[in-house]
PDB file of N, CA and C in Angstrom:
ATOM      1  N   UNK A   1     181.684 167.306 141.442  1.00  0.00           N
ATOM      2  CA  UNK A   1     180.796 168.360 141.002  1.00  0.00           C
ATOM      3  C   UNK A   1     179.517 167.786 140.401  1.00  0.00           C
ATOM      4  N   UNK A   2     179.937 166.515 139.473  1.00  0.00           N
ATOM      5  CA  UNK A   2     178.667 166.104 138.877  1.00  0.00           C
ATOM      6  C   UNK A   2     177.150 165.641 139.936  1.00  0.00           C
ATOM      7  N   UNK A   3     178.094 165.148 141.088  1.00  0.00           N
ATOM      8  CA  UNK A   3     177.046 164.435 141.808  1.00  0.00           C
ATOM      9  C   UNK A   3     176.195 165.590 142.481  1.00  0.00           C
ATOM     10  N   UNK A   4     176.989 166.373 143.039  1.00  0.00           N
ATOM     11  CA  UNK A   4     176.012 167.824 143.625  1.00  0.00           C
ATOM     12  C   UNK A   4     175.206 168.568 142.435  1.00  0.00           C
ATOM     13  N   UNK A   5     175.475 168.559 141.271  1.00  0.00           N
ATOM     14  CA  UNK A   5     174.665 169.206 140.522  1.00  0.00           C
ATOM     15  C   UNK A   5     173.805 168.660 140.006  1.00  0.00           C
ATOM     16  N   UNK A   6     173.530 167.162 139.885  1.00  0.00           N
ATOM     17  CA  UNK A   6     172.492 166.729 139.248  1.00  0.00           C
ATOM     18  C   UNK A   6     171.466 165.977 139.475  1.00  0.00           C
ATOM     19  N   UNK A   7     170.695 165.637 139.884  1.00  0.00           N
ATOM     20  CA  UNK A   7     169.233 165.525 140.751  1.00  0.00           C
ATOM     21  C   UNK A   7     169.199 163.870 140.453  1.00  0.00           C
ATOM     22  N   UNK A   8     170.133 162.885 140.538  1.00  0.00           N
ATOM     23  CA  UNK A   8     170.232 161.552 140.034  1.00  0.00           C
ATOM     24  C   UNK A   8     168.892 160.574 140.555  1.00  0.00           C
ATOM     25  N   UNK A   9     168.066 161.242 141.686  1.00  0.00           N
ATOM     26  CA  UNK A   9     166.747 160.765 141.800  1.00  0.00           C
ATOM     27  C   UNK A   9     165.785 160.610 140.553  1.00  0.00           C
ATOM     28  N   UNK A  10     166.087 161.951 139.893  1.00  0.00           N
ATOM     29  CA  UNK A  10     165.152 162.308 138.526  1.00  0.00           C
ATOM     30  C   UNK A  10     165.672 161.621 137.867  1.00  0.00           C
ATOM     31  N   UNK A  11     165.202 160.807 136.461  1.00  0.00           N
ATOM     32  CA  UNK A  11     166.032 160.090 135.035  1.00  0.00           C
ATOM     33  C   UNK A  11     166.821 161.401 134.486  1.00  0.00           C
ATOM     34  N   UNK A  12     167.421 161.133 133.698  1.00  0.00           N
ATOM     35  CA  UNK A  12     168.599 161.773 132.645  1.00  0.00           C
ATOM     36  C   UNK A  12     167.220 162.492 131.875  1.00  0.00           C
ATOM     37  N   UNK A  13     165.992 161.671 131.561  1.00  0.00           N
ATOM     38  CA  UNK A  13     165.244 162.092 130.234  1.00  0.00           C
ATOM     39  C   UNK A  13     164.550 162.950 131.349  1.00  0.00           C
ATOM     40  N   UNK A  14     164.022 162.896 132.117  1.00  0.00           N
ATOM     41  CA  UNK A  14     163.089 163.992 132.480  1.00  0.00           C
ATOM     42  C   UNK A  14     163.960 165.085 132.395  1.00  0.00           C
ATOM     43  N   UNK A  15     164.967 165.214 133.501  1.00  0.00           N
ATOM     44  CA  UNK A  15     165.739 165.940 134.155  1.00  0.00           C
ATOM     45  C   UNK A  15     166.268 166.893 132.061  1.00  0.00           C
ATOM     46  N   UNK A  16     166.281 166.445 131.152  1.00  0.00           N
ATOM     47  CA  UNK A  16     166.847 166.703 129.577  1.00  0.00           C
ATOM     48  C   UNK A  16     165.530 167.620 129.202  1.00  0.00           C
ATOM     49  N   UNK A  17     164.185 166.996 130.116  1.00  0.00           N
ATOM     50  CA  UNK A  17     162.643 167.444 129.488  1.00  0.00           C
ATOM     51  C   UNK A  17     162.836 168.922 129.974  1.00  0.00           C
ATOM     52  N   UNK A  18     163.183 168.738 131.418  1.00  0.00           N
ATOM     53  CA  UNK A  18     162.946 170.188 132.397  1.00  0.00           C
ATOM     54  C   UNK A  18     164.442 171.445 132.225  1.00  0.00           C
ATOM     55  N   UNK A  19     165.330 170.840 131.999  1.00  0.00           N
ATOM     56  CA  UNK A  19     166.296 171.743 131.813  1.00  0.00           C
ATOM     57  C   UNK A  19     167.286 171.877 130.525  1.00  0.00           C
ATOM     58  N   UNK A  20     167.072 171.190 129.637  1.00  0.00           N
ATOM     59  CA  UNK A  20     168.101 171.059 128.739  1.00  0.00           C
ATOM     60  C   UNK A  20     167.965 172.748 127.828  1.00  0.00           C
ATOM     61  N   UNK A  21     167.213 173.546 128.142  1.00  0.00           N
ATOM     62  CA  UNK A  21     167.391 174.739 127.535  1.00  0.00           C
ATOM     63  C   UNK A  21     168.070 175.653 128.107  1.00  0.00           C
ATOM     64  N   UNK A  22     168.793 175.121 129.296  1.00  0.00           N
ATOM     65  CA  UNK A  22     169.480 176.437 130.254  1.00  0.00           C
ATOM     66  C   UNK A  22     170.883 176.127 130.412  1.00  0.00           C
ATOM     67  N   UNK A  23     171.312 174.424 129.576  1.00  0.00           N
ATOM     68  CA  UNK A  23     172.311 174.091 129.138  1.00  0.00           C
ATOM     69  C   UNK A  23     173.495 175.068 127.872  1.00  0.00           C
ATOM     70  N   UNK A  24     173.975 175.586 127.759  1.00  0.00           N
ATOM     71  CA  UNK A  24     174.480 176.479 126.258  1.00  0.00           C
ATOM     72  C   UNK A  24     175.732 176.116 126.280  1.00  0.00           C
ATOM     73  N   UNK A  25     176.239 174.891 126.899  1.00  0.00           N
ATOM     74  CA  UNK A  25     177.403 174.182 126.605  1.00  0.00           C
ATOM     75  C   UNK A  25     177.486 172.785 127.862  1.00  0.00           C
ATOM     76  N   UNK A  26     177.953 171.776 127.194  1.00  0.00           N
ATOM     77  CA  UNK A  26     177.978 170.322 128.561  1.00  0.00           C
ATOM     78  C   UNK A  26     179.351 169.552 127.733  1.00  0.00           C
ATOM     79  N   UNK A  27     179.780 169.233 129.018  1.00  0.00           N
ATOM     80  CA  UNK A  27     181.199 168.465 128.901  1.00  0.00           C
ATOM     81  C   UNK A  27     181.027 167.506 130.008  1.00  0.00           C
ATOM     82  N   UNK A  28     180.110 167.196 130.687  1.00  0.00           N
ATOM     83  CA  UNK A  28     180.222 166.248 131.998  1.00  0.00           C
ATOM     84  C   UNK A  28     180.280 164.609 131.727  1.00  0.00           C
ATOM     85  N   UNK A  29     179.814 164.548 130.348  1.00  0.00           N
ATOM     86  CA  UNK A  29     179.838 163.266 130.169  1.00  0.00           C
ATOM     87  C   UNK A  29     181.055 163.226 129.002  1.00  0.00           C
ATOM     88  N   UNK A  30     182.158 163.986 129.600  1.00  0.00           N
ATOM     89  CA  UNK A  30     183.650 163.724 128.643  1.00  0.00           C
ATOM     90  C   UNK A  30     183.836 162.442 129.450  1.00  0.00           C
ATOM     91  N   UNK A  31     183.935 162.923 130.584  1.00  0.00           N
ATOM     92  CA  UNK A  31     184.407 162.027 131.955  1.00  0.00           C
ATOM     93  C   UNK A  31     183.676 160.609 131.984  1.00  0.00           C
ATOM     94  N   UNK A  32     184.397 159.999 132.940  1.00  0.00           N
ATOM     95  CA  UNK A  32     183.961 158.889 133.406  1.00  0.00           C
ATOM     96  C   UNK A  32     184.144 158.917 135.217  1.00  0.00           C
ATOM     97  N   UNK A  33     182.767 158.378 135.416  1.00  0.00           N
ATOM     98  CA  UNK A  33     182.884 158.955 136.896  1.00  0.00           C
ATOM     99  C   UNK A  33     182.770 157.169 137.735  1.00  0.00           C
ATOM    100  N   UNK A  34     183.115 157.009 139.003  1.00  0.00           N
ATOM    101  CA  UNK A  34     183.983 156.038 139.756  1.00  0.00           C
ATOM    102  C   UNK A  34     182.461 155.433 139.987  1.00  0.00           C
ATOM    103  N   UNK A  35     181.250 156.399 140.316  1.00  0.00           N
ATOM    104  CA  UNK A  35     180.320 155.866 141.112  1.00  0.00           C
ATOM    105  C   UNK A  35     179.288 155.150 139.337  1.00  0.00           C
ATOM    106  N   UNK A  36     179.197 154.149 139.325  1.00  0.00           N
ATOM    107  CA  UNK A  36     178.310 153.484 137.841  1.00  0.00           C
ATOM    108  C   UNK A  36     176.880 154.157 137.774  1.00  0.00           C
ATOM    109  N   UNK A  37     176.569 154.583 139.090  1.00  0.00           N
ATOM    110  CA  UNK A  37     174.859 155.419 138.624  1.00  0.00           C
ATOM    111  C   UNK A  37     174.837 155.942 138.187  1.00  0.00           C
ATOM    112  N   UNK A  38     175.752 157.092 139.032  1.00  0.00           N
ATOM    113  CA  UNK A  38     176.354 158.858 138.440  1.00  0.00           C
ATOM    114  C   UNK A  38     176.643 158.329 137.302  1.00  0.00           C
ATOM    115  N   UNK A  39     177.540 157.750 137.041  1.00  0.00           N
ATOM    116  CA  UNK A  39     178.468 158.119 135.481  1.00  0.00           C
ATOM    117  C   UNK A  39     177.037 157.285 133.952  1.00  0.00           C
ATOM    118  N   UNK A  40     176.279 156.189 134.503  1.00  0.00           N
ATOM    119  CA  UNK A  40     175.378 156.248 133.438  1.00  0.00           C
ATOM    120  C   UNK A  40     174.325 156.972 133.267  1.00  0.00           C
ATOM    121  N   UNK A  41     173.774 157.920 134.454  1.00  0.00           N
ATOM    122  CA  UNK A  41     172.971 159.384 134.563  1.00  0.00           C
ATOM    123  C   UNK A  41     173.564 160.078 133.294  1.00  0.00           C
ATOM    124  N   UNK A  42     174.789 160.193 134.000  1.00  0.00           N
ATOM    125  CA  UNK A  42     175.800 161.623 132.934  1.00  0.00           C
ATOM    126  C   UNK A  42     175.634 161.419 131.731  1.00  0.00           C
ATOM    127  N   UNK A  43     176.303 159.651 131.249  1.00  0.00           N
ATOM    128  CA  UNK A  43     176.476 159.347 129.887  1.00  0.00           C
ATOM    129  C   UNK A  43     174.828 159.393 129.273  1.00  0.00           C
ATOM    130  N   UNK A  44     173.724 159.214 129.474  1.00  0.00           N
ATOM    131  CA  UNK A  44     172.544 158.861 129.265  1.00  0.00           C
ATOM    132  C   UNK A  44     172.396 160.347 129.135  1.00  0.00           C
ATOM    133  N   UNK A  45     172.496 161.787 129.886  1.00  0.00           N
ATOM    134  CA  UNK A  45     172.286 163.131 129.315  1.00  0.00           C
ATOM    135  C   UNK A  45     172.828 163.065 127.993  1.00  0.00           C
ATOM    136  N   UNK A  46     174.093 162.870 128.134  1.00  0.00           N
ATOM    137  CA  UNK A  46     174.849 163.359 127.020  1.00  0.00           C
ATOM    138  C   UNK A  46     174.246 163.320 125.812  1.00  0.00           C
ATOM    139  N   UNK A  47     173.806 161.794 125.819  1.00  0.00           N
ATOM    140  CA  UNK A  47     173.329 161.295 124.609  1.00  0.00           C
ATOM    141  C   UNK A  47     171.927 161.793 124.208  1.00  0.00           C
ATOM    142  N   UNK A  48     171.170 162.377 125.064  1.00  0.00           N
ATOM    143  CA  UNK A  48     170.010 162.874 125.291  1.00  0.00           C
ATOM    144  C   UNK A  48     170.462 164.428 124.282  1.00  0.00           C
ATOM    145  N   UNK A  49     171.506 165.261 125.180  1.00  0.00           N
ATOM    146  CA  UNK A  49     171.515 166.313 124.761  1.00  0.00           C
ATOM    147  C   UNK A  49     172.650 166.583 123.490  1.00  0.00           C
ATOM    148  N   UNK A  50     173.106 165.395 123.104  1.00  0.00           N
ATOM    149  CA  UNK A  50     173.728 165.506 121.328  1.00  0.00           C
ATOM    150  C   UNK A  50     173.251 164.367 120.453  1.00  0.00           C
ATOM    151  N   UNK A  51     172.292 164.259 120.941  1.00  0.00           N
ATOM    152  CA  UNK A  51     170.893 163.215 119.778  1.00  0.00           C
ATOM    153  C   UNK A  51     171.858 161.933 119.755  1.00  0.00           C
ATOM    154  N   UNK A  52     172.855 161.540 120.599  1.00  0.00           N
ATOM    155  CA  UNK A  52     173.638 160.365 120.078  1.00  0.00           C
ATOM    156  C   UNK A  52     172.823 158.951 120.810  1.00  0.00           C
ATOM    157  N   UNK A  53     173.404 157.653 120.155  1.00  0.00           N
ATOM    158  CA  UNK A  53     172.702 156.702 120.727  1.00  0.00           C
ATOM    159  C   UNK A  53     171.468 156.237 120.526  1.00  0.00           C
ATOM    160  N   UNK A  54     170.438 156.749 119.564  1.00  0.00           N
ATOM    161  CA  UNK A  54     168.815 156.871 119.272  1.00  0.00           C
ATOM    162  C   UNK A  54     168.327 157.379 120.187  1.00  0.00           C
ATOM    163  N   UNK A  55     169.016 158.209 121.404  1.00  0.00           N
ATOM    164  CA  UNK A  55     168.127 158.768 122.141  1.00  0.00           C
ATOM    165  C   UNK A  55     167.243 159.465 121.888  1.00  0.00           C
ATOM    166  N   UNK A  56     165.809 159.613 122.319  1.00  0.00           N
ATOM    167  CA  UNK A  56     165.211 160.331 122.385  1.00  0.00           C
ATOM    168  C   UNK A  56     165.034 162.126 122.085  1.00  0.00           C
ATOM    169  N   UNK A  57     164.397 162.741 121.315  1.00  0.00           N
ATOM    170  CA  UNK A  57     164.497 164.236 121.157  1.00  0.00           C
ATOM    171  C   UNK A  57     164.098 164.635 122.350  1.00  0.00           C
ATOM    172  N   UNK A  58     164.680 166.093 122.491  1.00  0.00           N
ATOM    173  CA  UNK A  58     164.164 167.146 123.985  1.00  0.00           C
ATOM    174  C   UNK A  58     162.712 167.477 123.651  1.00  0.00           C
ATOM    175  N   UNK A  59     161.976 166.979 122.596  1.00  0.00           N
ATOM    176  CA  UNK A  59     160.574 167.581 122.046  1.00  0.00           C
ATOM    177  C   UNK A  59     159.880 166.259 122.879  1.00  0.00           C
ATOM    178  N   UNK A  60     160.257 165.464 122.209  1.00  0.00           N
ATOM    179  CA  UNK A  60     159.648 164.251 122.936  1.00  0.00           C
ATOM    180  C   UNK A  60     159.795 163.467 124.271  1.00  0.00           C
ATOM    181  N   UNK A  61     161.210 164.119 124.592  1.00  0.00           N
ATOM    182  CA  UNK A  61     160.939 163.760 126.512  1.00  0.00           C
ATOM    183  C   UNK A  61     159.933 164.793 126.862  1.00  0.00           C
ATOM    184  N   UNK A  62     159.839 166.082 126.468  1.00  0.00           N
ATOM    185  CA  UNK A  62     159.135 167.235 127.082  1.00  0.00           C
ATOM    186  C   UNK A  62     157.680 166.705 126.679  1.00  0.00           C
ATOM    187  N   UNK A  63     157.252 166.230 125.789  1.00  0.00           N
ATOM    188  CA  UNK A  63     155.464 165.463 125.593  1.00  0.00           C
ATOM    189  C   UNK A  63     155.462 164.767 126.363  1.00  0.00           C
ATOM    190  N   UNK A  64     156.494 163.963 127.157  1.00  0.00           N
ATOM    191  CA  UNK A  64     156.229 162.850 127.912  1.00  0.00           C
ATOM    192  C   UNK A  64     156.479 163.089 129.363  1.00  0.00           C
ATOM    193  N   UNK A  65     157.172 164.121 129.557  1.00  0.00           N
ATOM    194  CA  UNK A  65     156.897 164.623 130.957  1.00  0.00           C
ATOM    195  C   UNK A  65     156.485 165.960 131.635  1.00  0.00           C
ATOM    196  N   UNK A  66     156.164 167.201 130.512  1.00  0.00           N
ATOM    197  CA  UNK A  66     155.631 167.886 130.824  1.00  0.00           C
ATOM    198  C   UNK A  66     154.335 168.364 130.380  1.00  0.00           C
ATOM    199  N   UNK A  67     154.158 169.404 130.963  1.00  0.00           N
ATOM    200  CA  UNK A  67     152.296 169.560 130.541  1.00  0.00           C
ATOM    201  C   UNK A  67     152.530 170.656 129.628  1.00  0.00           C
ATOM    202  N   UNK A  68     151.561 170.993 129.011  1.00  0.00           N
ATOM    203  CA  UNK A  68     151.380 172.020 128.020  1.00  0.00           C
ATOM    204  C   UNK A  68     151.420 173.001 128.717  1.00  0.00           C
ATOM    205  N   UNK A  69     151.472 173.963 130.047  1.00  0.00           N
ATOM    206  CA  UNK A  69     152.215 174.949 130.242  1.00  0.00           C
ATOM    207  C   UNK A  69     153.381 175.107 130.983  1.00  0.00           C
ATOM    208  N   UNK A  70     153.512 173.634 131.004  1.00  0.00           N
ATOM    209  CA  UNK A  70     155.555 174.192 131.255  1.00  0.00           C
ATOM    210  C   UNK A  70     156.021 174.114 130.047  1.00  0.00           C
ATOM    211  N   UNK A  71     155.546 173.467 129.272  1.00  0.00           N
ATOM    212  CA  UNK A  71     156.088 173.117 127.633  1.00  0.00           C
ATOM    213  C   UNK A  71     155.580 175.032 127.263  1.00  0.00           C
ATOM    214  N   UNK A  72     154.700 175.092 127.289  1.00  0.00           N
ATOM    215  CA  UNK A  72     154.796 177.090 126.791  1.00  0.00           C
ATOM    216  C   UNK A  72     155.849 177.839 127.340  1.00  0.00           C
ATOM    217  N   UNK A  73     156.155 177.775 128.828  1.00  0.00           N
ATOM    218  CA  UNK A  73     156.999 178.306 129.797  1.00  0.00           C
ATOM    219  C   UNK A  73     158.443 178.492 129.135  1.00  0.00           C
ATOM    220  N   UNK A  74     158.494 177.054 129.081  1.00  0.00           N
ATOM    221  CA  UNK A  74     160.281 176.490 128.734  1.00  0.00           C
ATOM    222  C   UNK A  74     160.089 177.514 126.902  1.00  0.00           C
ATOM    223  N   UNK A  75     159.156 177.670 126.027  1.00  0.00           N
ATOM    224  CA  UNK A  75     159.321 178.049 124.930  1.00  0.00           C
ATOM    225  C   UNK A  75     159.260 179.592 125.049  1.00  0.00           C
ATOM    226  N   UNK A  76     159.317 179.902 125.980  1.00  0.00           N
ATOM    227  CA  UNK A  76     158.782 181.540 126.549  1.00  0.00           C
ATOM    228  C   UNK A  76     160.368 182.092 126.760  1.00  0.00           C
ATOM    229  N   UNK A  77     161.165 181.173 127.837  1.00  0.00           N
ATOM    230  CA  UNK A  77     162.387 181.452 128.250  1.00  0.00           C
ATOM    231  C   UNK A  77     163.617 181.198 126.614  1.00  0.00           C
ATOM    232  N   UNK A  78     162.946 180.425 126.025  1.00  0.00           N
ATOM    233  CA  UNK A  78     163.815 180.354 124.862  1.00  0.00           C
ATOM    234  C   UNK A  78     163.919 181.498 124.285  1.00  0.00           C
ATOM    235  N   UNK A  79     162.729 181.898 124.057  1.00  0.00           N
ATOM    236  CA  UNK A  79     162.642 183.052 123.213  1.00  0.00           C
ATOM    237  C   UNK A  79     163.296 184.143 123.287  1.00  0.00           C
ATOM    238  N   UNK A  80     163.249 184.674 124.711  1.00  0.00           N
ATOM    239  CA  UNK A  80     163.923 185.136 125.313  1.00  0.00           C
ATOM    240  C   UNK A  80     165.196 185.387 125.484  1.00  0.00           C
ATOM    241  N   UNK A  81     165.816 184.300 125.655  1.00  0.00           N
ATOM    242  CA  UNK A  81     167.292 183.748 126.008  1.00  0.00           C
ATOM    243  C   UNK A  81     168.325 184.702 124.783  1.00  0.00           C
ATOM    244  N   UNK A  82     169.305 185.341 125.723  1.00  0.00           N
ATOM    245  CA  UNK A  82     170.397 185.923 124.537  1.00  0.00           C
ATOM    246  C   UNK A  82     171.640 184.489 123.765  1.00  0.00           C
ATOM    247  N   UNK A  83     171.126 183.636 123.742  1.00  0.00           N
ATOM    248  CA  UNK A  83     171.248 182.446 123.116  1.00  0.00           C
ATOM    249  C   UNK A  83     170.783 182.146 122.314  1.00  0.00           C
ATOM    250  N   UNK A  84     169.656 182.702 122.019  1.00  0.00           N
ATOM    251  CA  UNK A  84     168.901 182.603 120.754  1.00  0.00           C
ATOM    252  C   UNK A  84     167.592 181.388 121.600  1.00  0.00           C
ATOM    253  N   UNK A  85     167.853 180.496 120.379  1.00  0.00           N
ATOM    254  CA  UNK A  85     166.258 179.318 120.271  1.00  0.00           C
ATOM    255  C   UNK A  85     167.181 177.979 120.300  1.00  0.00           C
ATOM    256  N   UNK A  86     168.594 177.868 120.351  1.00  0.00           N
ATOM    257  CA  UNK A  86     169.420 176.705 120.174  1.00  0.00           C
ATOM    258  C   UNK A  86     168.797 175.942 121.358  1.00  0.00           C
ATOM    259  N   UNK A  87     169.278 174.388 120.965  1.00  0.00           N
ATOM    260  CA  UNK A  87     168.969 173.432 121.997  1.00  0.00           C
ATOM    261  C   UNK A  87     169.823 172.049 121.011  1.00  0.00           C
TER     262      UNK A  87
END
């Protein structure tokens, strides 16, 4: 499942810049996966999306790979979201 769903061309950090707000729960990096790309993609989200490891914030992959109106966009859909503003 992991490998069809996740765009392993893109880094973990972009791919964290462009979608980590449509995330509202992740378990993929419980696992350990057979293929070493896939599974350090996965582990490298994880850590992306529960601040573990010194990774990087979702504020600061998003300065570094998006522009100021996908960065409005993505804060538009938050707002929005019956999830509230979590991330």
């Amino acid at each position: 499942d992991a490998r069809e769903l996740f765009p392993i061309a893109m880094s973990p950090d972009e791919y964290a810049a462009r979608h980590a707000h449509q995330w509202y729960c992740f378990s993929f990096d419980d696992y350990r996966y057979s293929d070493p790309g896939l599974d350090r993609w996965v582990q490298r989200l994880g850590d992306i999306l529960f601040e573990r490891d010194g990774a990087p914030s979702i504020d600061e992959l998003r300065a570094r790979y998006l522009s100021e109106d996908e960065r409005r966009q993505i804060a538009d859909e938050r707002a929005h979201s019956p999830f509230g503003d979590e991330e």
